[in-house]
Protein backbone atom coordinates (compact mmCIF):
# COMPACT_ATOMS: atom_id res chain seq x y z
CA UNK A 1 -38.19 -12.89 -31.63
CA UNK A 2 -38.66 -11.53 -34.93
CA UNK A 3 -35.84 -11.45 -37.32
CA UNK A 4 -36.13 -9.47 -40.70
CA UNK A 5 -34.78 -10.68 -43.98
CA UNK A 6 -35.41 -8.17 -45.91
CA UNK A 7 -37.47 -5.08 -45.33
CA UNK A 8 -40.86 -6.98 -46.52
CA UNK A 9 -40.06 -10.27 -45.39
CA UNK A 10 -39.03 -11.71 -41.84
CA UNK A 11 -39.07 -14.81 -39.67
CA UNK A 12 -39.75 -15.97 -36.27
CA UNK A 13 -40.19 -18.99 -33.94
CA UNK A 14 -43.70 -20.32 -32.88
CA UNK A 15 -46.23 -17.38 -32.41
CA UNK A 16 -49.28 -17.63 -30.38
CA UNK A 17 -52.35 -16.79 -31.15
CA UNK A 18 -52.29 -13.48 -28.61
CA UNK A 19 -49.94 -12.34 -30.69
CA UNK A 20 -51.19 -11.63 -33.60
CA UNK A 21 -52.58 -7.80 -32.84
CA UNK A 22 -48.37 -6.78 -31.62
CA UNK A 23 -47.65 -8.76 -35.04
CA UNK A 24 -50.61 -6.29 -37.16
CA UNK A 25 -49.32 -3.34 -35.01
CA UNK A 26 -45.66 -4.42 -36.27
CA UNK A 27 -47.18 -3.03 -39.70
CA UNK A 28 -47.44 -6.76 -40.73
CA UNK A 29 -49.98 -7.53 -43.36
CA UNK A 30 -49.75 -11.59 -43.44
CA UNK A 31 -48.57 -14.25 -41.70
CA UNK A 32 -47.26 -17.86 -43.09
CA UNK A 33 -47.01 -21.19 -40.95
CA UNK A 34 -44.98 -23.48 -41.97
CA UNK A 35 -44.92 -26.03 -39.46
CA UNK A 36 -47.24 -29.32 -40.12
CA UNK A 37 -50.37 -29.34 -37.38
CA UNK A 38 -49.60 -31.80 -34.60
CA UNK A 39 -45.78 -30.82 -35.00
CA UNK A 40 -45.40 -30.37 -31.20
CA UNK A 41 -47.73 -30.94 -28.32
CA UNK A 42 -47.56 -27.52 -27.09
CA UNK A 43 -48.10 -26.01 -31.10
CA UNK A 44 -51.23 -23.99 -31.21
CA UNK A 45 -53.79 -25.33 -33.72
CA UNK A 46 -54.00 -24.11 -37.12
CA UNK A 47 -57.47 -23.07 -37.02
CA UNK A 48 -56.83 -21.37 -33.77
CA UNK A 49 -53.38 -19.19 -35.38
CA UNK A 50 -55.91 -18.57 -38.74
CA UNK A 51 -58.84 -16.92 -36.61
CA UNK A 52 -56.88 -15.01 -34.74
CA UNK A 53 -54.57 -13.57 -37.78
CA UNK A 54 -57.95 -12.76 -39.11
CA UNK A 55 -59.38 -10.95 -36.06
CA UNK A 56 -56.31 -8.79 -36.14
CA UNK A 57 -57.14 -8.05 -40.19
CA UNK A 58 -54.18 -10.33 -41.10
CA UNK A 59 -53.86 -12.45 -43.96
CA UNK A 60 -53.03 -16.28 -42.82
CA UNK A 61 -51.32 -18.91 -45.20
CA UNK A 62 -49.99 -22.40 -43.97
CA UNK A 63 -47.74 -24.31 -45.99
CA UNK A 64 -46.32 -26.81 -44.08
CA UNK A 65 -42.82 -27.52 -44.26
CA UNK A 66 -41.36 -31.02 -43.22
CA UNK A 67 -38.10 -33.62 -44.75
CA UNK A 68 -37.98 -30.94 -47.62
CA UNK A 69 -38.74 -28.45 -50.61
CA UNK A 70 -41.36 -28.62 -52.46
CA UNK A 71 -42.06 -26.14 -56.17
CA UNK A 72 -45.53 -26.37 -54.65
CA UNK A 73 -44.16 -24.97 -51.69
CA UNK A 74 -41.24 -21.74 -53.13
CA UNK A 75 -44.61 -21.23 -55.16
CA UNK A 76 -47.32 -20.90 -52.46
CA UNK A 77 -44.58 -18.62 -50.97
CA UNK A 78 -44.37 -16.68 -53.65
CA UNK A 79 -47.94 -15.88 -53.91
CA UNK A 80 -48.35 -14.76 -50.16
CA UNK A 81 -45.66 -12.37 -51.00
CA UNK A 82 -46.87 -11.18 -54.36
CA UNK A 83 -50.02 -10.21 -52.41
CA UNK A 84 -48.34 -7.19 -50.42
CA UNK A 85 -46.21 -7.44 -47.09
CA UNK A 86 -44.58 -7.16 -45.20
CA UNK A 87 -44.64 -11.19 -43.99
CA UNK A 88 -44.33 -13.04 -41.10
CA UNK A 89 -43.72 -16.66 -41.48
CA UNK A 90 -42.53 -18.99 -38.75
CA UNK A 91 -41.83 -21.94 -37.85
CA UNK A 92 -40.34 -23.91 -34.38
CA UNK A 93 -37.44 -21.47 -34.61
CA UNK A 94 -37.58 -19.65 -37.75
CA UNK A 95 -34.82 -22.12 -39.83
CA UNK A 96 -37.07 -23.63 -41.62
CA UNK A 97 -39.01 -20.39 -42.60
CA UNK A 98 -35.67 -18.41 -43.50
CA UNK A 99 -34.85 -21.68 -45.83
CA UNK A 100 -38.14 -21.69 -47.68
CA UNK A 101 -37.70 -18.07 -48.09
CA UNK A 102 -34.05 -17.97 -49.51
CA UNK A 103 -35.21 -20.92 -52.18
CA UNK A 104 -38.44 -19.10 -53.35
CA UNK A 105 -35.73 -15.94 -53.47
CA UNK A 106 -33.10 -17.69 -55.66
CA UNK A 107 -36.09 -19.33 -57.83
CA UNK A 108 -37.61 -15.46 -58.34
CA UNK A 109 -33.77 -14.63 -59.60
CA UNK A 110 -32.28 -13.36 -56.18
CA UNK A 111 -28.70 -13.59 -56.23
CA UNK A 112 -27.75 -16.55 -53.49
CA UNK A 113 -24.95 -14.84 -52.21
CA UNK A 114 -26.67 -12.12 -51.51
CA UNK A 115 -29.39 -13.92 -49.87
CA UNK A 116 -26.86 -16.00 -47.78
CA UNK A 117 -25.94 -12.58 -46.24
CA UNK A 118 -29.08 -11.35 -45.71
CA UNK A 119 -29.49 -14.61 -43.85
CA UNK A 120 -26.49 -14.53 -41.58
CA UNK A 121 -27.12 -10.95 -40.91
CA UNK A 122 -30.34 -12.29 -38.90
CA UNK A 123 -28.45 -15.11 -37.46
CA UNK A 124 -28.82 -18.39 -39.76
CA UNK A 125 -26.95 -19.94 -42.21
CA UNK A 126 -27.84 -20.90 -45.77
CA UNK A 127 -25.52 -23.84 -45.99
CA UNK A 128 -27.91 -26.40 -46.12
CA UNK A 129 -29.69 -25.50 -48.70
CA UNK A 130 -27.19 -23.51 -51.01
CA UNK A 131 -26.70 -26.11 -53.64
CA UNK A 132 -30.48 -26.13 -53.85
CA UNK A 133 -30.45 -22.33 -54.26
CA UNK A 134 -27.71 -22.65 -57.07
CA UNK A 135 -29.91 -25.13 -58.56
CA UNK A 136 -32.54 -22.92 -58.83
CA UNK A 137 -31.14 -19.30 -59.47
CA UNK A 138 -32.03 -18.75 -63.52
């Protein structure tokens, strides 16, 4: 299930590798992973998600997300959006993907609050990491 964040950004749990044409049709131009390989037995392999993002004339990132926030990580964000979108990143259920996304927001000047509702308009919640957002909002 696909939840948008904002009209050039949204999240999702695991995708497979079938669909990535439904995700290019979407009007989707990349697609980020951010779980580690090996998360999950039943996780598709990296390699496998990156050739078939390609096939469907995707662009494919992975930055792994796992026990925290990186810079290195809001950054690598960053980039995959500063290249056009709309993006796709997921994750096991989209939490993680929604959280990298609100701190590479608030780091880009994104108002927090504003991001929190964006958030909770798709169905998660920004608690967890909203002292981290204040931290970084300039």
């Amino acid at each position: 299930m696909i939840r948008p964040l904002d009209p050039d950004f949204a999240v999702a749990p695991q995708i497979a590798p079938e669909d990535m044409a439904e995700i290019a049709a979407l009007g989707f131009q990349a697609v980020v992973n951010n779980r580690p390989e090996g998360e999950a037995p039943d996780q598709p392999a990296g390699e496998t998600l990156r050739a078939a993002a390609t096939a469907a004339g995707l662009r494919y990132a992975e930055i792994p997300v796992a026990g925290g926030f990186s810079h290195e990580q809001l950054d690598a964000l960053g980039a995959v959006v500063d290249a056009g979108g709309p993006v796709l990143a997921f994750c096991a259920s989209g939490t993680r993907s929604c959280f990298l996304w609100a701190l590479a927001s608030a780091r880009r000047g994104a108002d927090p609050q504003v991001l929190a509702k964006k958030a909770a308009v798709a169905g998660y919640s920004l608690a967890p990491v909203a002292g981290m957002m204040a931290a970084l909002a300039p």
